[in-house]
C-alpha atoms as a PDB file:
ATOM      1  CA  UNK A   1     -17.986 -21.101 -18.914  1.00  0.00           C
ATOM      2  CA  UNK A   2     -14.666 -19.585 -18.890  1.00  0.00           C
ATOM      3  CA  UNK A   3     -15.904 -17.366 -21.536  1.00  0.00           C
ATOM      4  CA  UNK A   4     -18.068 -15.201 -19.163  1.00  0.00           C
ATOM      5  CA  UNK A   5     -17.023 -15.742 -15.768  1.00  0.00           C
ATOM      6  CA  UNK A   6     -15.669 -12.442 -13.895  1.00  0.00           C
ATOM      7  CA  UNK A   7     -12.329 -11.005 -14.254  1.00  0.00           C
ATOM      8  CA  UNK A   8     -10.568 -10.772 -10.521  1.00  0.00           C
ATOM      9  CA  UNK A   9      -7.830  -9.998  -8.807  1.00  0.00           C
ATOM     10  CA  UNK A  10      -4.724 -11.818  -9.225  1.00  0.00           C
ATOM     11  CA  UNK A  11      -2.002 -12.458  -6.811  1.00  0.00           C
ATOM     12  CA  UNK A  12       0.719  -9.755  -7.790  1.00  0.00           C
ATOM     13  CA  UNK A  13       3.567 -10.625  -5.270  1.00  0.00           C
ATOM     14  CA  UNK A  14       6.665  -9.355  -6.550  1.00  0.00           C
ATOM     15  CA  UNK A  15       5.909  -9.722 -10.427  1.00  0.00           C
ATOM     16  CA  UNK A  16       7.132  -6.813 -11.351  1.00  0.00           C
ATOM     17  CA  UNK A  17       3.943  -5.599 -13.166  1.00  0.00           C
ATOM     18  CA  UNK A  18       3.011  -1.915 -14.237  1.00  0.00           C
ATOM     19  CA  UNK A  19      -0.135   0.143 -13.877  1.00  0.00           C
ATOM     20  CA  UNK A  20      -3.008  -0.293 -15.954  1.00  0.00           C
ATOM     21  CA  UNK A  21      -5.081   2.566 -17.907  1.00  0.00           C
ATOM     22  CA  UNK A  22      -7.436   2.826 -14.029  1.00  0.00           C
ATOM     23  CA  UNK A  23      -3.982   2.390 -12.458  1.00  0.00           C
ATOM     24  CA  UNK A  24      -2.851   5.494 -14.095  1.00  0.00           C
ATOM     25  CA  UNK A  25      -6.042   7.400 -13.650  1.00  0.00           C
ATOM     26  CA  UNK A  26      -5.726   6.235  -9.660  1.00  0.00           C
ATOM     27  CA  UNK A  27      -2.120   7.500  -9.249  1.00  0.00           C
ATOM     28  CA  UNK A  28      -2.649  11.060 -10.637  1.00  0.00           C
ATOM     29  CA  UNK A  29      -5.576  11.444  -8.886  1.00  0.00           C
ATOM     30  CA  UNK A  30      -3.392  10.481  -6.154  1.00  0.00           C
ATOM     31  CA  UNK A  31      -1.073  13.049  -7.160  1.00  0.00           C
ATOM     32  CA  UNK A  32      -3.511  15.719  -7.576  1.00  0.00           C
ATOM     33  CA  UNK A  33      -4.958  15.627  -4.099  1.00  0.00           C
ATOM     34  CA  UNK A  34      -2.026  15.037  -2.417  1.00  0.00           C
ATOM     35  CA  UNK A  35      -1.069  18.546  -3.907  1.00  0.00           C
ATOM     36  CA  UNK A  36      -4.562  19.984  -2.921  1.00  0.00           C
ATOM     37  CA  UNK A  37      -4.176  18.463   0.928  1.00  0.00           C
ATOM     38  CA  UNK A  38      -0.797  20.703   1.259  1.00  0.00           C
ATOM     39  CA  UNK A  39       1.706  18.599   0.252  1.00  0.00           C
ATOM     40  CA  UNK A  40       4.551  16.241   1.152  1.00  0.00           C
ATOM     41  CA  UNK A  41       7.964  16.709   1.654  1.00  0.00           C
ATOM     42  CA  UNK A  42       9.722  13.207   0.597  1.00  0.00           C
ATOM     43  CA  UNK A  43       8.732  10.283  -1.027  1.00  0.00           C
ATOM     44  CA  UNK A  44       9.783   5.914  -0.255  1.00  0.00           C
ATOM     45  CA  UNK A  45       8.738   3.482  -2.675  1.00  0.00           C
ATOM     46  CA  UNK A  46       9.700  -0.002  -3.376  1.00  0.00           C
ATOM     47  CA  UNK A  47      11.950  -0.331  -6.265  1.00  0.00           C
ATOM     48  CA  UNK A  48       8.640  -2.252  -8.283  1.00  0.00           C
ATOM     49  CA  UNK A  49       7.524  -0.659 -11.723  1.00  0.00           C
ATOM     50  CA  UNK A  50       4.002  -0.116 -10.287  1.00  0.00           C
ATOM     51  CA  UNK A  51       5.329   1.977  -7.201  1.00  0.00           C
ATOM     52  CA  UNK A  52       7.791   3.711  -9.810  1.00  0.00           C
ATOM     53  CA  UNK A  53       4.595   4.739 -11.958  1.00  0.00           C
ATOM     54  CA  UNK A  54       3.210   6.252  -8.656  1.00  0.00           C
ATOM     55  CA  UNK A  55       5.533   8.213  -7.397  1.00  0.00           C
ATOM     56  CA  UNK A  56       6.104   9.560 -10.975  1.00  0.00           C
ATOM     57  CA  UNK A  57       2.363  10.776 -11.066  1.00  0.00           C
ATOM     58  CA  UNK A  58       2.153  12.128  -7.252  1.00  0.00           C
ATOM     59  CA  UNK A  59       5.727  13.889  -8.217  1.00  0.00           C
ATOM     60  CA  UNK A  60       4.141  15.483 -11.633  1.00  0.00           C
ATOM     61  CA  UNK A  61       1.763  17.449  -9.201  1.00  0.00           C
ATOM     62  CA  UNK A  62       4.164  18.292  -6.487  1.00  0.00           C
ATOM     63  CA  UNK A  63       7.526  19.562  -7.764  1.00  0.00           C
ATOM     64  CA  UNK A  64       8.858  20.304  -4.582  1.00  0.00           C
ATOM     65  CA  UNK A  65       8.983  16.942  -3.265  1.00  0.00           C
ATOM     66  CA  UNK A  66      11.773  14.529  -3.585  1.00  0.00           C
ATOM     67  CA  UNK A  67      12.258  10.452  -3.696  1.00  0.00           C
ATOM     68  CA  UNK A  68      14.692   9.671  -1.659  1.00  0.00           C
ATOM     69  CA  UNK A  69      14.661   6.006  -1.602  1.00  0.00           C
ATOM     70  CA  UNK A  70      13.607   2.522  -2.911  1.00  0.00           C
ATOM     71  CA  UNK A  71      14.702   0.289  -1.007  1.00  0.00           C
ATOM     72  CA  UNK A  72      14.610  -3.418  -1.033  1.00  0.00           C
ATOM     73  CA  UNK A  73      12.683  -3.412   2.499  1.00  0.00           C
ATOM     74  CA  UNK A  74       9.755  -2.232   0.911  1.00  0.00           C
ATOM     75  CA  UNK A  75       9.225  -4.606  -1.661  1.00  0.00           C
ATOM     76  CA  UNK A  76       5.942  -6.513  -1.162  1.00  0.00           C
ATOM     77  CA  UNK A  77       5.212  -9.925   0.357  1.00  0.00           C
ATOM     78  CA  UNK A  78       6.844 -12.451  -2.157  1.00  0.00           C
ATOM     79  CA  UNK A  79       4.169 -15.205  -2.631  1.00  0.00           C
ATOM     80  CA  UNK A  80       6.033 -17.779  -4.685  1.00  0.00           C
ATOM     81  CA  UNK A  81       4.150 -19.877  -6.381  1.00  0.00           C
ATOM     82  CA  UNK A  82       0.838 -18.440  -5.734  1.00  0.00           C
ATOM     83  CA  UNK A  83       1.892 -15.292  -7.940  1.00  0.00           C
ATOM     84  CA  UNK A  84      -0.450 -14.540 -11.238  1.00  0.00           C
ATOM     85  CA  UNK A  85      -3.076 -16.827  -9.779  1.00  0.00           C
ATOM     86  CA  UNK A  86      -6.481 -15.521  -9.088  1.00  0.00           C
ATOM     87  CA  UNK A  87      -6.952 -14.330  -5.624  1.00  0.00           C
ATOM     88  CA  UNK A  88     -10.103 -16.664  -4.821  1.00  0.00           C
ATOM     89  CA  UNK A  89      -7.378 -20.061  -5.909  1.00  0.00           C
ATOM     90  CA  UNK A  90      -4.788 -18.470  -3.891  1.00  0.00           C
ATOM     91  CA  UNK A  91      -6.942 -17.662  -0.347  1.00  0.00           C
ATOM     92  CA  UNK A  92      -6.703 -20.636   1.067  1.00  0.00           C
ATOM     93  CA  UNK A  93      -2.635 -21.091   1.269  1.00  0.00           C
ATOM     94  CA  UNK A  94      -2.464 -17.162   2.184  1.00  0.00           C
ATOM     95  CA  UNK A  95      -4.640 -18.019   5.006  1.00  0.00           C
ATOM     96  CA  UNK A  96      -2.974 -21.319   5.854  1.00  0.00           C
ATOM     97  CA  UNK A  97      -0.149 -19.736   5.559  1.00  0.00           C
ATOM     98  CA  UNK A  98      -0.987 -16.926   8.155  1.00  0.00           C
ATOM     99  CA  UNK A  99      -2.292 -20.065  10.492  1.00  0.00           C
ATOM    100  CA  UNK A 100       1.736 -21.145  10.043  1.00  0.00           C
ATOM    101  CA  UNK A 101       3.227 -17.966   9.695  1.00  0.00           C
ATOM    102  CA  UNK A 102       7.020 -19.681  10.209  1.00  0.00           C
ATOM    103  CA  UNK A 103       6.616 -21.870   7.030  1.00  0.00           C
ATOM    104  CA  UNK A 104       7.163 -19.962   3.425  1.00  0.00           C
ATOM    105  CA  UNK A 105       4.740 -20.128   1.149  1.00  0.00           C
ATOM    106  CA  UNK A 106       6.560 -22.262  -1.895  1.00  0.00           C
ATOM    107  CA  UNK A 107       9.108 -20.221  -3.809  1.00  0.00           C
ATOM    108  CA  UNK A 108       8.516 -17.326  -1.644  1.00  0.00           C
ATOM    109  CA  UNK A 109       8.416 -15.671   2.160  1.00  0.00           C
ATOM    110  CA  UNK A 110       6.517 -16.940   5.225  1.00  0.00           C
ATOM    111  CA  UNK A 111       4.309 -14.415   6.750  1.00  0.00           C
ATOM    112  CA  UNK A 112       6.946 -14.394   9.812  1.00  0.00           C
ATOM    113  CA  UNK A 113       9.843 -13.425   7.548  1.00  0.00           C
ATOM    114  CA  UNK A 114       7.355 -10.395   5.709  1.00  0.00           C
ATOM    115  CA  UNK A 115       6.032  -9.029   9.139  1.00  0.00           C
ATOM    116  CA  UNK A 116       9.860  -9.017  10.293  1.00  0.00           C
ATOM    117  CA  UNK A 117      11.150  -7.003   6.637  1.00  0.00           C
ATOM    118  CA  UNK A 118       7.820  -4.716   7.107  1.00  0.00           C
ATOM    119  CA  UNK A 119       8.658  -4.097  10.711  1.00  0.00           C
ATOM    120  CA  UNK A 120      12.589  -2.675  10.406  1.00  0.00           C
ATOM    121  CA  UNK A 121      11.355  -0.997   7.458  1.00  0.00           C
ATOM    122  CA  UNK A 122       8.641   1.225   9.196  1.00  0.00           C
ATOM    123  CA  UNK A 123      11.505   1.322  12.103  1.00  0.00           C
ATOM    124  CA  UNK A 124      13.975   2.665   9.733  1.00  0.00           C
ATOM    125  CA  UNK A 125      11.899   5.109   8.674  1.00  0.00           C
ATOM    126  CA  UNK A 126      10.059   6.696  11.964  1.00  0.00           C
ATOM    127  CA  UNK A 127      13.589   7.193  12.724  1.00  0.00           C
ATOM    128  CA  UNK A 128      14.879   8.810   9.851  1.00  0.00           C
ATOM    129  CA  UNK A 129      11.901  11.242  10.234  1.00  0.00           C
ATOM    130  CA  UNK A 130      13.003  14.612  10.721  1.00  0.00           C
ATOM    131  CA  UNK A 131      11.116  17.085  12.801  1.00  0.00           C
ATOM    132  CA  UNK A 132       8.018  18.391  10.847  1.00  0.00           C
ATOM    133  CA  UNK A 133       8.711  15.881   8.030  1.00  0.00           C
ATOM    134  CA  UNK A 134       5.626  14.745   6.056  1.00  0.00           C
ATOM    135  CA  UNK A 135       6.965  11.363   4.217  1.00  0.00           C
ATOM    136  CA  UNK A 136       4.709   9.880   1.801  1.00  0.00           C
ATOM    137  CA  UNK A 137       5.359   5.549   1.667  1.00  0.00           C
ATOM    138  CA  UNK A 138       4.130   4.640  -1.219  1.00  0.00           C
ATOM    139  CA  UNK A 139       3.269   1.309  -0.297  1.00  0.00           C
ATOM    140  CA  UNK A 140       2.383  -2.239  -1.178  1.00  0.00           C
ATOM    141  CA  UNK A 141      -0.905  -4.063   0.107  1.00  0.00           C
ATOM    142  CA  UNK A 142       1.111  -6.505   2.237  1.00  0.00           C
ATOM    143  CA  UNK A 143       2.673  -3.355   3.884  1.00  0.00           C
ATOM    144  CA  UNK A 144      -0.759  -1.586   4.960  1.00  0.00           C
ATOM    145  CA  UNK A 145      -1.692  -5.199   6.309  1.00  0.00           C
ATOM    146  CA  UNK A 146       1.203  -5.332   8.616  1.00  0.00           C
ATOM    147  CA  UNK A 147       0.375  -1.700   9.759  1.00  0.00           C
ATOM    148  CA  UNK A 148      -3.130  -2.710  10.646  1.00  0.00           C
ATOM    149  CA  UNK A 149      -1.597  -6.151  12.289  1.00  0.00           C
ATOM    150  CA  UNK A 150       0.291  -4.221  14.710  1.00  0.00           C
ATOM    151  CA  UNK A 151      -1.826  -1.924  15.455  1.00  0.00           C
ATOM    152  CA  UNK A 152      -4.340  -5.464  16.141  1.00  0.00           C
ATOM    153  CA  UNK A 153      -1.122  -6.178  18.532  1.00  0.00           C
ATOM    154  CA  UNK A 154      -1.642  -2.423  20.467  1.00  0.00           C
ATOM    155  CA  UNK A 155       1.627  -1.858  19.020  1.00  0.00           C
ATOM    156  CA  UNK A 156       4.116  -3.963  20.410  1.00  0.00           C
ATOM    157  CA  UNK A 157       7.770  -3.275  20.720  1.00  0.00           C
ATOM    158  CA  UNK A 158       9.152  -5.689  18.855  1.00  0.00           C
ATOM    159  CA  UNK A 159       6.746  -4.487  15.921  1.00  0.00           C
ATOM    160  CA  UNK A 160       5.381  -8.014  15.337  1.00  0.00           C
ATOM    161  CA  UNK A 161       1.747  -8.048  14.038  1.00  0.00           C
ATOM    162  CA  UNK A 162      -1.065 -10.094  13.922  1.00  0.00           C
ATOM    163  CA  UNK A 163      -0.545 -13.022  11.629  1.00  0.00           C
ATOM    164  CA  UNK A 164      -3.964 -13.159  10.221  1.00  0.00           C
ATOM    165  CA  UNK A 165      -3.919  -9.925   9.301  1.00  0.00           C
ATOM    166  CA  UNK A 166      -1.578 -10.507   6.665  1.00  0.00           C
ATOM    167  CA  UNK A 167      -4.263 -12.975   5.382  1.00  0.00           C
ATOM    168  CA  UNK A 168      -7.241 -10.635   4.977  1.00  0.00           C
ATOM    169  CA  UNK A 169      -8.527  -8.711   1.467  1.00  0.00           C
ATOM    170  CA  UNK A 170     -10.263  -5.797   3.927  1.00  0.00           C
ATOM    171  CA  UNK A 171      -9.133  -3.263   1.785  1.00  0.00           C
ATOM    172  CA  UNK A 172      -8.900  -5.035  -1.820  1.00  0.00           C
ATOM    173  CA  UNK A 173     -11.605  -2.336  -3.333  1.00  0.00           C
ATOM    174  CA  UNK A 174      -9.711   0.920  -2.022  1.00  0.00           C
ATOM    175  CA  UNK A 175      -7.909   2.735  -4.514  1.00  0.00           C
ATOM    176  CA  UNK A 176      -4.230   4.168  -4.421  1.00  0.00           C
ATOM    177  CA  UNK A 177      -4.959   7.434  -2.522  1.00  0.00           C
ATOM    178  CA  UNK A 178      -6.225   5.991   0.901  1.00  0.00           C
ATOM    179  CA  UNK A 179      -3.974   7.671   3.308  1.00  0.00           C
ATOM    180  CA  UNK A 180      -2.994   5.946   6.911  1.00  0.00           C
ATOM    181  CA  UNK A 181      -1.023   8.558   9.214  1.00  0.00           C
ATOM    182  CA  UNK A 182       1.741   6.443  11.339  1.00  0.00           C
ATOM    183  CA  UNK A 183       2.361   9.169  14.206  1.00  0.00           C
ATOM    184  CA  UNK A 184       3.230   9.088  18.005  1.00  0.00           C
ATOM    185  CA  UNK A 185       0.816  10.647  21.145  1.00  0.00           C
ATOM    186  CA  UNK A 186       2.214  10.788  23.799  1.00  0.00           C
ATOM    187  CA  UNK A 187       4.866   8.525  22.639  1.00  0.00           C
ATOM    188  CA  UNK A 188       2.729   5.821  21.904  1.00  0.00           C
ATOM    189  CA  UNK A 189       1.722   4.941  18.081  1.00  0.00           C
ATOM    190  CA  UNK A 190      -1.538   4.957  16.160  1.00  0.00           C
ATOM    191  CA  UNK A 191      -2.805   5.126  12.840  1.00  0.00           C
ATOM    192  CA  UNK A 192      -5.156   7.325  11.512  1.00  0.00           C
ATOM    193  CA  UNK A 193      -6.886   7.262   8.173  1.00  0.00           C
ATOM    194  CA  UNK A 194      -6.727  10.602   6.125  1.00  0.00           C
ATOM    195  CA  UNK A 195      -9.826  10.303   3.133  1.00  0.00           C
ATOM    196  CA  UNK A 196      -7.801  11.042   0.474  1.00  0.00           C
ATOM    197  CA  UNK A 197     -10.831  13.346  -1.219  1.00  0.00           C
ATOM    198  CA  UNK A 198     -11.476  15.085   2.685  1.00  0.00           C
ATOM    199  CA  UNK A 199     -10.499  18.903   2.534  1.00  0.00           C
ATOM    200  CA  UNK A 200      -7.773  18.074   6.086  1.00  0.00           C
ATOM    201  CA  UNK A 201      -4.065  18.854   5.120  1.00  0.00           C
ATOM    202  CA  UNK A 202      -1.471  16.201   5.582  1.00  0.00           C
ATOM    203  CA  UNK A 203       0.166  16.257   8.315  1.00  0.00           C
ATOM    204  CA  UNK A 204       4.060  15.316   9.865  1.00  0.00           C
ATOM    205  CA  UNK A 205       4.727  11.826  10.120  1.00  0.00           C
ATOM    206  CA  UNK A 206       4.421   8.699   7.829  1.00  0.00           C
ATOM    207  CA  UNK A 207       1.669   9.021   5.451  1.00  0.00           C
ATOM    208  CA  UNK A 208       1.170   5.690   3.623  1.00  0.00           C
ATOM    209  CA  UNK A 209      -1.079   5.304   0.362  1.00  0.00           C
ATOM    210  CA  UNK A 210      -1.425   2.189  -1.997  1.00  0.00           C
ATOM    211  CA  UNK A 211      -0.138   2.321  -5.614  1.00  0.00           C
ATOM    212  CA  UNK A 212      -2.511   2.266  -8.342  1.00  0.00           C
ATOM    213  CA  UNK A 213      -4.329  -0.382 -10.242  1.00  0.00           C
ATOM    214  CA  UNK A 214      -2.130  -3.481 -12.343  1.00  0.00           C
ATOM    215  CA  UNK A 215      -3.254  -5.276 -15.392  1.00  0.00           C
ATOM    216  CA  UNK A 216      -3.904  -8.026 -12.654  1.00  0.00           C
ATOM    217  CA  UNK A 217      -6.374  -6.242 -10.884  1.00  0.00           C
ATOM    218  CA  UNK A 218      -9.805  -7.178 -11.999  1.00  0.00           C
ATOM    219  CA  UNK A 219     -11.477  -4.245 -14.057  1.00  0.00           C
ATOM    220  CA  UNK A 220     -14.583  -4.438 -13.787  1.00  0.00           C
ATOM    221  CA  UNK A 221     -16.083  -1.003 -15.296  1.00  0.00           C
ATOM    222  CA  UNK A 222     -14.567   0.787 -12.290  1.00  0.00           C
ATOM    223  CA  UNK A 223     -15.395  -0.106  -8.809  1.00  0.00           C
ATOM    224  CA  UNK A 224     -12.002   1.440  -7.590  1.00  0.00           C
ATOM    225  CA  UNK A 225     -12.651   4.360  -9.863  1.00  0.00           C
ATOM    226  CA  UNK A 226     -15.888   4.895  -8.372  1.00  0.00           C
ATOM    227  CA  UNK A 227     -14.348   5.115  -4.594  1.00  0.00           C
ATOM    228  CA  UNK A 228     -12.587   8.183  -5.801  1.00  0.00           C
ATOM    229  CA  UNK A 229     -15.326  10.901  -4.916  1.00  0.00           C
ATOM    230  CA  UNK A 230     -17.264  13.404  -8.000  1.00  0.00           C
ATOM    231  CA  UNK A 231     -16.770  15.714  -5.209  1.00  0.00           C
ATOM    232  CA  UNK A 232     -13.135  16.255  -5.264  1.00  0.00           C
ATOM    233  CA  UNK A 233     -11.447  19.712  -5.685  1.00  0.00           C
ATOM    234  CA  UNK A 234      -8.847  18.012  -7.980  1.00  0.00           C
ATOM    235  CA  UNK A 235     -11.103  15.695 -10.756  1.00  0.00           C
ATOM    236  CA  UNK A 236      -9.662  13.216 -12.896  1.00  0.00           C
ATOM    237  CA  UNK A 237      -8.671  14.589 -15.820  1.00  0.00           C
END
């Protein structure tokens, strides 16, 4: 039975695991386009080996950007005991735990204490920006869930998102390279996705992309691999 059931997704937390052969593949094709959409100008990652290996590939392509932190803010959500277990045994605490967000999961962070981290981190760096600045966050799952749980919220002040949010696997199958633009309009914020393989530059603000692929994602003969379009300008090589 165990013999040929499915590989899947296991919880990474803050195991500090690297990038897999795909996850490799993912991050200089990361790299590459990045370079093709115009560039960045700075780079913030979370000290972990996988966003390391990222910001080593998207660096390799453009030279003229620079890492200028890793701070401890942006490390992902710390699951506790539900790290290394598959995703489908783990579910059901994330999402009880994102019923309760005050109580930690076991050995690790309630979703209350993670939305709070996530929220002075983005805070910290929207105003660090400078003028014209186009800052790659090389992020962690649990970090693109918060942005898309306050934006649920309509943005609120205090930066507090939707709980259940935190919960979800919407975006398990997308690859590093999915770009989400944090930016103000008329001094309100929104998000807006940037297709990573789509021929429009990168613009000022926060641009936030997912690292690559970990020996704990499942790999499956390339599901992620196959989001990244035949089409691009800048293939896989």
């Amino acid at each position: 039975m165990n013999a040929t059931a499915k590989p899947q997704d296991r919880v990474r937390g803050q195991l500090d695991v690297g990038l897999s052969p795909q996850g490799e593949a993912e991050a200089d094709h990361l790299g590459r386009r990045i370079a093709a959409k115009g560039s960045i100008d700075s780079i913030v990652a979370s000290p972990m080996t996988r966003a390391q290996q990222t910001v080593a590939a998207v660096l390799k392509h453009n030279p003229n950007a620079k890492l200028i932190g890793s701070p401890q803010a942006a490390l992902p959500w710390d699951q506790g005991v539900l790290t290394g277990r598959p995703i489908s045994e783990a579910q059901p605490v994330i999402q009880q735990a994102a019923d309760h967000p005050n109580v930690p999961i076991p050995g690790g962070e309630s979703v209350d204490q993670v939305d709070h981290r996530s929220g002075q981190f983005v805070h910290q760096q929207l105003h660090s920006l400078k003028p014209g600045e186009r800052r790659l966050v090389l992020a962690h799952h649990s970090q693109m869930r918060f942005l898309h749980g306050w934006a649920k919220k309509n943005f609120p002040p205090d930066m507090s998102a939707d709980p259940h949010e935190m919960a979800t696997r919407a975006d398990k199958a997308k690859p590093a390279g999915s770009l989400i633009r944090l930016a103000k309009k008329n001094g309100k914020p929104f998000l807006h996705e940037n297709p990573i393989d789509s021929d429009e530059p990168i613009k000022p603000g926060l641009n936030f992309a997912r690292h690559g692929a970990t020996e704990l994602n499942k790999e499956s003969g390339g599901s992620r691999l196959a989001a990244l379009s035949p089409k691009s300008k800048a293939p896989l090589s």
